[in-house]
Structure formats: structure tokens, C-alpha cells
PDB file of N, CA and C in Angstrom:
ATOM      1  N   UNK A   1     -33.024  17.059  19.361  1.00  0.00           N
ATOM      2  CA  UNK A   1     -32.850  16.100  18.288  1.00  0.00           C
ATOM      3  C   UNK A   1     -33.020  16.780  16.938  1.00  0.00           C
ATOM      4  N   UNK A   2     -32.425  16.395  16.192  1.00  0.00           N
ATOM      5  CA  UNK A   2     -32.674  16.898  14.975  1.00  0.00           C
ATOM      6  C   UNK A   2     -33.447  16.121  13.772  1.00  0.00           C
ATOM      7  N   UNK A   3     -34.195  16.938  13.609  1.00  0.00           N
ATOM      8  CA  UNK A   3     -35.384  15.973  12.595  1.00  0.00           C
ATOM      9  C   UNK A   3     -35.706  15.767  11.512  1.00  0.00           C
ATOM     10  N   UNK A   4     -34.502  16.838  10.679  1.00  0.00           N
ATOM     11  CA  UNK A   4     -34.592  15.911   9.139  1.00  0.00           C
ATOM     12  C   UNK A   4     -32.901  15.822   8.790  1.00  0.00           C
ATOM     13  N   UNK A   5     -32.963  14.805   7.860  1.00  0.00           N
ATOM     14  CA  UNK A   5     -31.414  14.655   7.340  1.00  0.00           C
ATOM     15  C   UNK A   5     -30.334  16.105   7.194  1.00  0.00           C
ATOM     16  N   UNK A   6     -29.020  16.313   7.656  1.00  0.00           N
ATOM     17  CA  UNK A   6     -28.383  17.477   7.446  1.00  0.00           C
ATOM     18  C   UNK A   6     -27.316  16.932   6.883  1.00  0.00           C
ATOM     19  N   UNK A   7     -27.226  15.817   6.111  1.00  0.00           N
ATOM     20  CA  UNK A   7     -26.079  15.344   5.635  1.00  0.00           C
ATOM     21  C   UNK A   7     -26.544  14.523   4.242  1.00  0.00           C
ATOM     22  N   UNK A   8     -27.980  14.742   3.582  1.00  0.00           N
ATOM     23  CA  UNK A   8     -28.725  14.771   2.728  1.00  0.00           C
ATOM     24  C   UNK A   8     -27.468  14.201   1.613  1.00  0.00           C
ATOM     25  N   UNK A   9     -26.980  15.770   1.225  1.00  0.00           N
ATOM     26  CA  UNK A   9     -26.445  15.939  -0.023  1.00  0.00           C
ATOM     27  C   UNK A   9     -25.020  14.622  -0.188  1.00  0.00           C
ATOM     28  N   UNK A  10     -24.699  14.061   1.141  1.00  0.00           N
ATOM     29  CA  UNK A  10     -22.978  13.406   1.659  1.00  0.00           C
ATOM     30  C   UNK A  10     -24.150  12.170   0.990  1.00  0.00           C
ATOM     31  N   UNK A  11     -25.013  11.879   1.683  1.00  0.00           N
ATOM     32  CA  UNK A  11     -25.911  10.655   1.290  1.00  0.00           C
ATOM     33  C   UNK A  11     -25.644  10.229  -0.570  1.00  0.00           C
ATOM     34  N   UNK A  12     -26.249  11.681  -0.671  1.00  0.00           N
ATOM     35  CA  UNK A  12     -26.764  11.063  -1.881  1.00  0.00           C
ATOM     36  C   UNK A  12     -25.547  10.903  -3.170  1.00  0.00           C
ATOM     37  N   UNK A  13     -24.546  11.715  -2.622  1.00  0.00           N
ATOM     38  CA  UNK A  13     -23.342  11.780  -2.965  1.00  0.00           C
ATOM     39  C   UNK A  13     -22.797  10.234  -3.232  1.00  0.00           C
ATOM     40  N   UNK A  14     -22.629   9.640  -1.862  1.00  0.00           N
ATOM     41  CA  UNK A  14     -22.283   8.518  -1.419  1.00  0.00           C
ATOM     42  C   UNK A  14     -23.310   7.368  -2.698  1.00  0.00           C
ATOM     43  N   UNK A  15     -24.474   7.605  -2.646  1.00  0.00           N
ATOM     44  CA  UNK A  15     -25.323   6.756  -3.429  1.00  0.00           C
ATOM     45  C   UNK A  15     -24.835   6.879  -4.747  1.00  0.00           C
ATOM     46  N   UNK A  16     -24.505   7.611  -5.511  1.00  0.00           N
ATOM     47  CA  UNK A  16     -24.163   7.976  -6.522  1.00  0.00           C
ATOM     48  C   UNK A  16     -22.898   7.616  -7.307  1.00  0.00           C
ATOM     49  N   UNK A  17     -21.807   7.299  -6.311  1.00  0.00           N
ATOM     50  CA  UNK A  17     -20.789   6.593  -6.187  1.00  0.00           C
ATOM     51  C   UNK A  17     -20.510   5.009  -6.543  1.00  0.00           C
ATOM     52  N   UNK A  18     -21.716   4.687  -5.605  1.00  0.00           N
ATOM     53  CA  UNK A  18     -22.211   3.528  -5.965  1.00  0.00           C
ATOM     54  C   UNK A  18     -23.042   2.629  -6.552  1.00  0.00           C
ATOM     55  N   UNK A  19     -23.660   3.760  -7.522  1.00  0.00           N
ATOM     56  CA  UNK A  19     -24.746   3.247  -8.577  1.00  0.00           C
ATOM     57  C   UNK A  19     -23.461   3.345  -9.803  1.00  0.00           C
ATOM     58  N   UNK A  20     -22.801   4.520  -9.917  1.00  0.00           N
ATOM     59  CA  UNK A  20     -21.882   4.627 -11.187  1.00  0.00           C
ATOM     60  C   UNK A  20     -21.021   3.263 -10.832  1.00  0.00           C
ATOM     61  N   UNK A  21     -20.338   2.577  -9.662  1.00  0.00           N
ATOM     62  CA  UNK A  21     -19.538   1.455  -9.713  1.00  0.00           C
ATOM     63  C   UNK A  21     -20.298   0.369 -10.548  1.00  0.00           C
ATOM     64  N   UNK A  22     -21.361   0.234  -9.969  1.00  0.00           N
ATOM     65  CA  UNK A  22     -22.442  -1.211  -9.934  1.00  0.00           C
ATOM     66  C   UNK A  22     -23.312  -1.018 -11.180  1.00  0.00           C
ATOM     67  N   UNK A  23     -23.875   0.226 -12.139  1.00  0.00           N
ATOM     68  CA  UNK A  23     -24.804  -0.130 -12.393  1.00  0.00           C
ATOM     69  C   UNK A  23     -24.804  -0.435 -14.165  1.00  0.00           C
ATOM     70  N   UNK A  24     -23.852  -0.282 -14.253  1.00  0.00           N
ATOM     71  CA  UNK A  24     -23.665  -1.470 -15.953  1.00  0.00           C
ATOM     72  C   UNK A  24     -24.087  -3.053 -15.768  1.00  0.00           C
ATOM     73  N   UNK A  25     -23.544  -3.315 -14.543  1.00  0.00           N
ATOM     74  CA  UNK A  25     -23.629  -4.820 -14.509  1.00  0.00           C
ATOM     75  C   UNK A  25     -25.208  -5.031 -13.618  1.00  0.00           C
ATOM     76  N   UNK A  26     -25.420  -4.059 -13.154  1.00  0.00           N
ATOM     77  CA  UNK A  26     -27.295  -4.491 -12.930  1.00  0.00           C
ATOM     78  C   UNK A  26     -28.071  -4.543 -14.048  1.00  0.00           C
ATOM     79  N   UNK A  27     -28.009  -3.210 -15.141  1.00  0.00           N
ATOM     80  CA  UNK A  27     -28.464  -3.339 -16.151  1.00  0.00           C
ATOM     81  C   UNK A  27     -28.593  -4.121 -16.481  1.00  0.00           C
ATOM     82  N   UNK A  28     -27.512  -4.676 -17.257  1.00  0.00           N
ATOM     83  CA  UNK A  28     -27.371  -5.937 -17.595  1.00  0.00           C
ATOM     84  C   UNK A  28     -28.308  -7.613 -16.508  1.00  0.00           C
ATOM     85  N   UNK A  29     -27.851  -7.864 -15.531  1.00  0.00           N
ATOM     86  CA  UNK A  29     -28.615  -8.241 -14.592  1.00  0.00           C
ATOM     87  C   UNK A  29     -29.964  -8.394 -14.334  1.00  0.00           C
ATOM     88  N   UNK A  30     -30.684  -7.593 -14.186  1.00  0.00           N
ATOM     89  CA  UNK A  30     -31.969  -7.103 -14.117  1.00  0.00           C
ATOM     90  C   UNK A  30     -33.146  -7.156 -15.889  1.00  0.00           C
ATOM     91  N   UNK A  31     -32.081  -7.224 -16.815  1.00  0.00           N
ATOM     92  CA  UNK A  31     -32.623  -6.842 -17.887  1.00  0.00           C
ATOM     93  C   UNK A  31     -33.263  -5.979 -18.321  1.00  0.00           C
ATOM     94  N   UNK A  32     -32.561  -4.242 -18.106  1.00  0.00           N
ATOM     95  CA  UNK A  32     -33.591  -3.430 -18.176  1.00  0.00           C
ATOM     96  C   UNK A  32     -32.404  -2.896 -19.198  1.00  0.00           C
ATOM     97  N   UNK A  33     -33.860  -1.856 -20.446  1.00  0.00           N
ATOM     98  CA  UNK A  33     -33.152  -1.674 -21.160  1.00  0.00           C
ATOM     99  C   UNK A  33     -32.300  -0.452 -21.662  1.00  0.00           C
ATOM    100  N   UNK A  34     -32.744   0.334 -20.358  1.00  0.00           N
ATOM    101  CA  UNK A  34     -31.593   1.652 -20.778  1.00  0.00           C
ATOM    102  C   UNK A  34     -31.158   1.938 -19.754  1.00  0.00           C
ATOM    103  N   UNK A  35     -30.305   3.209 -19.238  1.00  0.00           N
ATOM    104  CA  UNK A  35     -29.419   3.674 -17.970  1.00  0.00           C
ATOM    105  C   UNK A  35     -30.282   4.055 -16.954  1.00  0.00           C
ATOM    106  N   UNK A  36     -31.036   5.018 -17.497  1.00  0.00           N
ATOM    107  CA  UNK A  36     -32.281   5.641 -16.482  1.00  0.00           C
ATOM    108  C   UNK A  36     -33.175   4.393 -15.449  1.00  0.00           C
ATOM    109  N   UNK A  37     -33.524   3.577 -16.751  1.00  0.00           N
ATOM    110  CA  UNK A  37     -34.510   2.485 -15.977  1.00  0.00           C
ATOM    111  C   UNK A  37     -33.609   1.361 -15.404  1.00  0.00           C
ATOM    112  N   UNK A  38     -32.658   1.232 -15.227  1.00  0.00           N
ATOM    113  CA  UNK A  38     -31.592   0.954 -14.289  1.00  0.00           C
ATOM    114  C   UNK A  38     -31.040   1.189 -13.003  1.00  0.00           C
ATOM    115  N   UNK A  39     -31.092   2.688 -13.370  1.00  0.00           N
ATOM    116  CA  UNK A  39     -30.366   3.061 -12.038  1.00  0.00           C
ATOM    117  C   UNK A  39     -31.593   3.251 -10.992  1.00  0.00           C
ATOM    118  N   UNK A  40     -33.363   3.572 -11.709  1.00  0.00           N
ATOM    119  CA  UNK A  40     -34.300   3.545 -10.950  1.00  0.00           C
ATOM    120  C   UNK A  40     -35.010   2.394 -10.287  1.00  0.00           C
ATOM    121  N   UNK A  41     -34.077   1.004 -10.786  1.00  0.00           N
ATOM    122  CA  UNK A  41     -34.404  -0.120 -10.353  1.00  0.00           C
ATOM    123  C   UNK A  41     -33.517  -0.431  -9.163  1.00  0.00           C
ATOM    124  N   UNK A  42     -32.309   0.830  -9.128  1.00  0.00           N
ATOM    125  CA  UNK A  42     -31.245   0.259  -8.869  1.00  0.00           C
ATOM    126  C   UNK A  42     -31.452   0.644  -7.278  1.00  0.00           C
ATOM    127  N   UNK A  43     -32.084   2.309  -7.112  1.00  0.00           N
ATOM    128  CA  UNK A  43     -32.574   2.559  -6.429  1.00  0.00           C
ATOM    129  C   UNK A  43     -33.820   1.878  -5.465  1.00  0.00           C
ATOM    130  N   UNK A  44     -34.674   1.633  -6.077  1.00  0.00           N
ATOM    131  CA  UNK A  44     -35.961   0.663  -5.621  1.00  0.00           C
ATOM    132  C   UNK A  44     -35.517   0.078  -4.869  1.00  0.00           C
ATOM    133  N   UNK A  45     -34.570  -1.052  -4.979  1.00  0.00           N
ATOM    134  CA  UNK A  45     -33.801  -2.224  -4.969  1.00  0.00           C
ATOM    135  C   UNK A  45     -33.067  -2.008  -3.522  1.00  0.00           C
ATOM    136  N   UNK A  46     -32.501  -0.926  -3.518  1.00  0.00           N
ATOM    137  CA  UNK A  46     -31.248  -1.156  -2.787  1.00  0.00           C
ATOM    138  C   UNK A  46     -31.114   0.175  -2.380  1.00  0.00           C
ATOM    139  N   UNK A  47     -31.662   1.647  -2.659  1.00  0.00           N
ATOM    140  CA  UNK A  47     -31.769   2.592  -1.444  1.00  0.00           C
ATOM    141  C   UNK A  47     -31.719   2.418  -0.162  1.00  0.00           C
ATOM    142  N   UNK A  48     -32.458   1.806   0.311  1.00  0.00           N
ATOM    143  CA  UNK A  48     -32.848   1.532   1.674  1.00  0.00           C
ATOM    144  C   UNK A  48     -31.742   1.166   2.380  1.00  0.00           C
ATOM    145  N   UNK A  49     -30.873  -0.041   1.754  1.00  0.00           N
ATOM    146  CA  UNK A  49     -29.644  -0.355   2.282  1.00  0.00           C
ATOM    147  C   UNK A  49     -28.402   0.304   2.248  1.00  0.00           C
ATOM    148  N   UNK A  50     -28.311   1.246   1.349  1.00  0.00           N
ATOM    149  CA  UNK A  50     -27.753   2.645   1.596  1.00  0.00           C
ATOM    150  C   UNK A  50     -27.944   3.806   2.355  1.00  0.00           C
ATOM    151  N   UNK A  51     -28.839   3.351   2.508  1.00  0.00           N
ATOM    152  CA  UNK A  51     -29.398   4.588   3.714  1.00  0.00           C
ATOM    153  C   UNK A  51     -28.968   3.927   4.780  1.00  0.00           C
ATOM    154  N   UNK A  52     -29.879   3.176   5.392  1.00  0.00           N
ATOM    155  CA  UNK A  52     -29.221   2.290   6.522  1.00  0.00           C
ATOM    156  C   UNK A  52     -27.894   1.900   6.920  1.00  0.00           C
ATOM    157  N   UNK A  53     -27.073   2.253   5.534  1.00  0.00           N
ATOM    158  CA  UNK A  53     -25.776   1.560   5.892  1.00  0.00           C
ATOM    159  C   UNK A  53     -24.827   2.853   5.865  1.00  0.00           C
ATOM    160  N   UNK A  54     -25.098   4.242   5.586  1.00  0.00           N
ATOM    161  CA  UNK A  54     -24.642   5.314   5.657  1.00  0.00           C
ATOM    162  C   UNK A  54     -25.022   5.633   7.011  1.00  0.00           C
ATOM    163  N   UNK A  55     -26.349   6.054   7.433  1.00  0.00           N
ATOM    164  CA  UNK A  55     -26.518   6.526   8.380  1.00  0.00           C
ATOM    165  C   UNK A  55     -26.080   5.653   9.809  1.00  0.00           C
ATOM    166  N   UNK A  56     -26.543   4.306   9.469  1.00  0.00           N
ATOM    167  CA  UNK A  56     -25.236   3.399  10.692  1.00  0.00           C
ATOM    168  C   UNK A  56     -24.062   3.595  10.694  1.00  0.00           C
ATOM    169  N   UNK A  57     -23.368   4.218   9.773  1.00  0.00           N
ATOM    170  CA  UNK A  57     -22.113   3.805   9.852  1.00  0.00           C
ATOM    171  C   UNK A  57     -20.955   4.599   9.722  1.00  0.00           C
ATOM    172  N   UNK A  58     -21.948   5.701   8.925  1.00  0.00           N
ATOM    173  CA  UNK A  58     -20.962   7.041   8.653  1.00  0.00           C
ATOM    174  C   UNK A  58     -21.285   8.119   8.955  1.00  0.00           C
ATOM    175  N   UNK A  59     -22.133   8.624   9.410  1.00  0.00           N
ATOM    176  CA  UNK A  59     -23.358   9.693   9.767  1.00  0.00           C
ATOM    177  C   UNK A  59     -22.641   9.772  11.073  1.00  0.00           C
ATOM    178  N   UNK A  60     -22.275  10.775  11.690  1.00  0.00           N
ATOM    179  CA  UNK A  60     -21.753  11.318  13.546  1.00  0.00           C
ATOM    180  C   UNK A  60     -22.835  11.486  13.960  1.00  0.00           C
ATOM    181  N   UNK A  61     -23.997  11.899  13.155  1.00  0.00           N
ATOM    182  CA  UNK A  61     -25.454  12.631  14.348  1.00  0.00           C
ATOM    183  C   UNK A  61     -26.147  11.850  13.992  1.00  0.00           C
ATOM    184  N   UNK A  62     -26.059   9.933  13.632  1.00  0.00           N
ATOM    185  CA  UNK A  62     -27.427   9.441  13.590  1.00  0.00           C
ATOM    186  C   UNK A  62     -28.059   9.110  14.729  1.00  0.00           C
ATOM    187  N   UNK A  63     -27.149   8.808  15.898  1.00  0.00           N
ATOM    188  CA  UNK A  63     -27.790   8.943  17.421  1.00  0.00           C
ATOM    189  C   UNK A  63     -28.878   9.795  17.904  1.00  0.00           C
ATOM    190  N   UNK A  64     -28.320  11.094  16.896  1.00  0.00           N
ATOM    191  CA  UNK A  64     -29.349  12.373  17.453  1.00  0.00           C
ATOM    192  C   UNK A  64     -30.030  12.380  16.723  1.00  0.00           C
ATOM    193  N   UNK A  65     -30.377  11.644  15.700  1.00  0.00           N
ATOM    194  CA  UNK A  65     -31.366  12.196  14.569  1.00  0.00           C
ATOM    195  C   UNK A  65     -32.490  11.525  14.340  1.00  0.00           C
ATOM    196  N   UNK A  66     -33.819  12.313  14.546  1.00  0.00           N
ATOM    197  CA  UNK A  66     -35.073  12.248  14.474  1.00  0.00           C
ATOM    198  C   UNK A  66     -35.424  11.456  13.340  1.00  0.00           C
ATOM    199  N   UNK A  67     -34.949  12.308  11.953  1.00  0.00           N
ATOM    200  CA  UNK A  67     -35.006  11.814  10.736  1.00  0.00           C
ATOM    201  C   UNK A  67     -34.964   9.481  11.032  1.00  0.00           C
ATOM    202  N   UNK A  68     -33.511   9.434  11.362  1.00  0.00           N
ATOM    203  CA  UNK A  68     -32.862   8.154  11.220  1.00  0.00           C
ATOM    204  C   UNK A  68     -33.372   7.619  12.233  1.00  0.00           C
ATOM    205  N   UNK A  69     -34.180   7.750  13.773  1.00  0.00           N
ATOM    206  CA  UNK A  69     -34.885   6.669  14.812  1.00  0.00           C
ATOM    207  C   UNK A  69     -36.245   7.145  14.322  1.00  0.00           C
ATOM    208  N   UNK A  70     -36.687   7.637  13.479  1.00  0.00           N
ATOM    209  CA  UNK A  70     -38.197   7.352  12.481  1.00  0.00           C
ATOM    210  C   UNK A  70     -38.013   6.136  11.856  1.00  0.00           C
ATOM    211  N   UNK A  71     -37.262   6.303  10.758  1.00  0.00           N
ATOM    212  CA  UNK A  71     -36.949   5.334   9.810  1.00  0.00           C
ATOM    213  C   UNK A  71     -36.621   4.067  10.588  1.00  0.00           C
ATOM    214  N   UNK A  72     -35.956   4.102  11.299  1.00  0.00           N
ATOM    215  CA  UNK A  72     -35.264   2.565  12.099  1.00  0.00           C
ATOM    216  C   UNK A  72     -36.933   1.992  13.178  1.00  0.00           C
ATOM    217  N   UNK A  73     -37.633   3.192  13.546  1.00  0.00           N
ATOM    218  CA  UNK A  73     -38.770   2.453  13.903  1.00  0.00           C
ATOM    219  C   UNK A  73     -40.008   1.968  12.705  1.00  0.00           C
ATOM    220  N   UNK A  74     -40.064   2.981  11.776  1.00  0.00           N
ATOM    221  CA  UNK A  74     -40.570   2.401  10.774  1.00  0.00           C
ATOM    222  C   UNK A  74     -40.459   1.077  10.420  1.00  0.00           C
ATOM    223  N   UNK A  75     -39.040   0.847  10.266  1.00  0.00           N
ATOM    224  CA  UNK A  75     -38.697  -0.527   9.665  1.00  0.00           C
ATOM    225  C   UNK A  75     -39.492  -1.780  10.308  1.00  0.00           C
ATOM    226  N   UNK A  76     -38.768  -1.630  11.993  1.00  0.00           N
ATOM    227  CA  UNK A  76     -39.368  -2.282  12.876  1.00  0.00           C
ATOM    228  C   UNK A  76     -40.704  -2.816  12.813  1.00  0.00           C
ATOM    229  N   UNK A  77     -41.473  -2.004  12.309  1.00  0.00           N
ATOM    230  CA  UNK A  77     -42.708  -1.814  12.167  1.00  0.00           C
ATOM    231  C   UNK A  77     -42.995  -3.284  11.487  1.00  0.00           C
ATOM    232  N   UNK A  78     -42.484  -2.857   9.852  1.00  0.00           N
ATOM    233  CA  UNK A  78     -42.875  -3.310   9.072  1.00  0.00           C
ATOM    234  C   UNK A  78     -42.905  -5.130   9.150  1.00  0.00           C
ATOM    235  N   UNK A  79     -41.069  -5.138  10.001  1.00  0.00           N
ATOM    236  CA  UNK A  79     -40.336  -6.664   9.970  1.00  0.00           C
ATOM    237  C   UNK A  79     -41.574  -7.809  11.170  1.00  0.00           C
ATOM    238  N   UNK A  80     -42.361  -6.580  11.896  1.00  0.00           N
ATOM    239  CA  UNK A  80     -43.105  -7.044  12.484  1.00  0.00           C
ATOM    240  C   UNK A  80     -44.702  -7.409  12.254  1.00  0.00           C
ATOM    241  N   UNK A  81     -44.947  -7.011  10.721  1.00  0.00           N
ATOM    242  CA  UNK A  81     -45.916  -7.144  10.642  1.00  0.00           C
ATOM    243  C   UNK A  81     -46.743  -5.990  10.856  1.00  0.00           C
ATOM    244  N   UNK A  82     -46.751  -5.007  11.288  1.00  0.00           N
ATOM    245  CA  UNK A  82     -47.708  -3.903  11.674  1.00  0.00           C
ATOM    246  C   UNK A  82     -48.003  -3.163  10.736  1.00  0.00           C
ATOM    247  N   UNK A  83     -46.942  -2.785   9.664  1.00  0.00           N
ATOM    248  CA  UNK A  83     -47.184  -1.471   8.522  1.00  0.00           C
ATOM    249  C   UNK A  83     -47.588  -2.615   7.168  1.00  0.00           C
TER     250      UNK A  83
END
């Protein structure tokens, strides 16, 4: 298995893509008042579901990857009350 992300950089790539689409109109949204503290809200916010939704969906080795059945038990964890 492989145990940390090897597709890191495609990730964050991918994230990046989609903060430049979305994040004028969060700004705005959110009421924050410059780019930086935006896109770090933007992150907070909604990383997680980028991750999750990359590594479900576009990722070939999330089956094999240590990194991504951490995180997916983590979650578990949490939705259950434990963490």
C-alpha cells in the first residue's frame, strides 16, 4: 500500500482551479475582506470536499492508498462521534 499522497501536486493543482473559478464570488459571500483571507476561508470550508472528491473520483491508486483509507477512516470516526 502506499502511504502518503503521490499525486499531491495533481491535487492541489486541481484545488487551485477551483478556488480561481469560485473565489471572487465567496469573497464576496462570506464577507471577507481581501483575496488571501478568502481563499483561506475558502479552503477551511471546502478542502476536505476536494480531497474526497478527487481522491474518489480521479485518483487510479486511491484503492491502494494508505494516505486516502486513513482519512476515509478518520472521517468515519468523527461522523460517529468518536474523534
Amino acid at each position: 500500500m502506499i502511504d502518503r499522497c503521490e499525486n499531491l501536486a495533481k491535487l492541489l493543482e486541481e484545488q487551485e482551479l477551483v478556488i480561481r473559478r469560485h473565489i471572487s464570488k465567496h469573497k464576496y459571500y462570506a464577507h471577507k475582506e481581501n483575496m488571501e483571507e478568502a481563499i483561506q476561508d475558502f479552503i477551511d470550508k471546502y478542502g476536505w470536499l476536494m480531497r474526497e472528491m478527487y481522491c474518489n473520483s480521479s485518483c487510479v491508486k486511491s484503492k491502494e492508498c494508505l494516505a486516502y483509507q486513513n482519512y476515509l477512516s478518520n472521517n468515519k470516526e468523527i461522523e460517529n462521534g468518536k474523534k
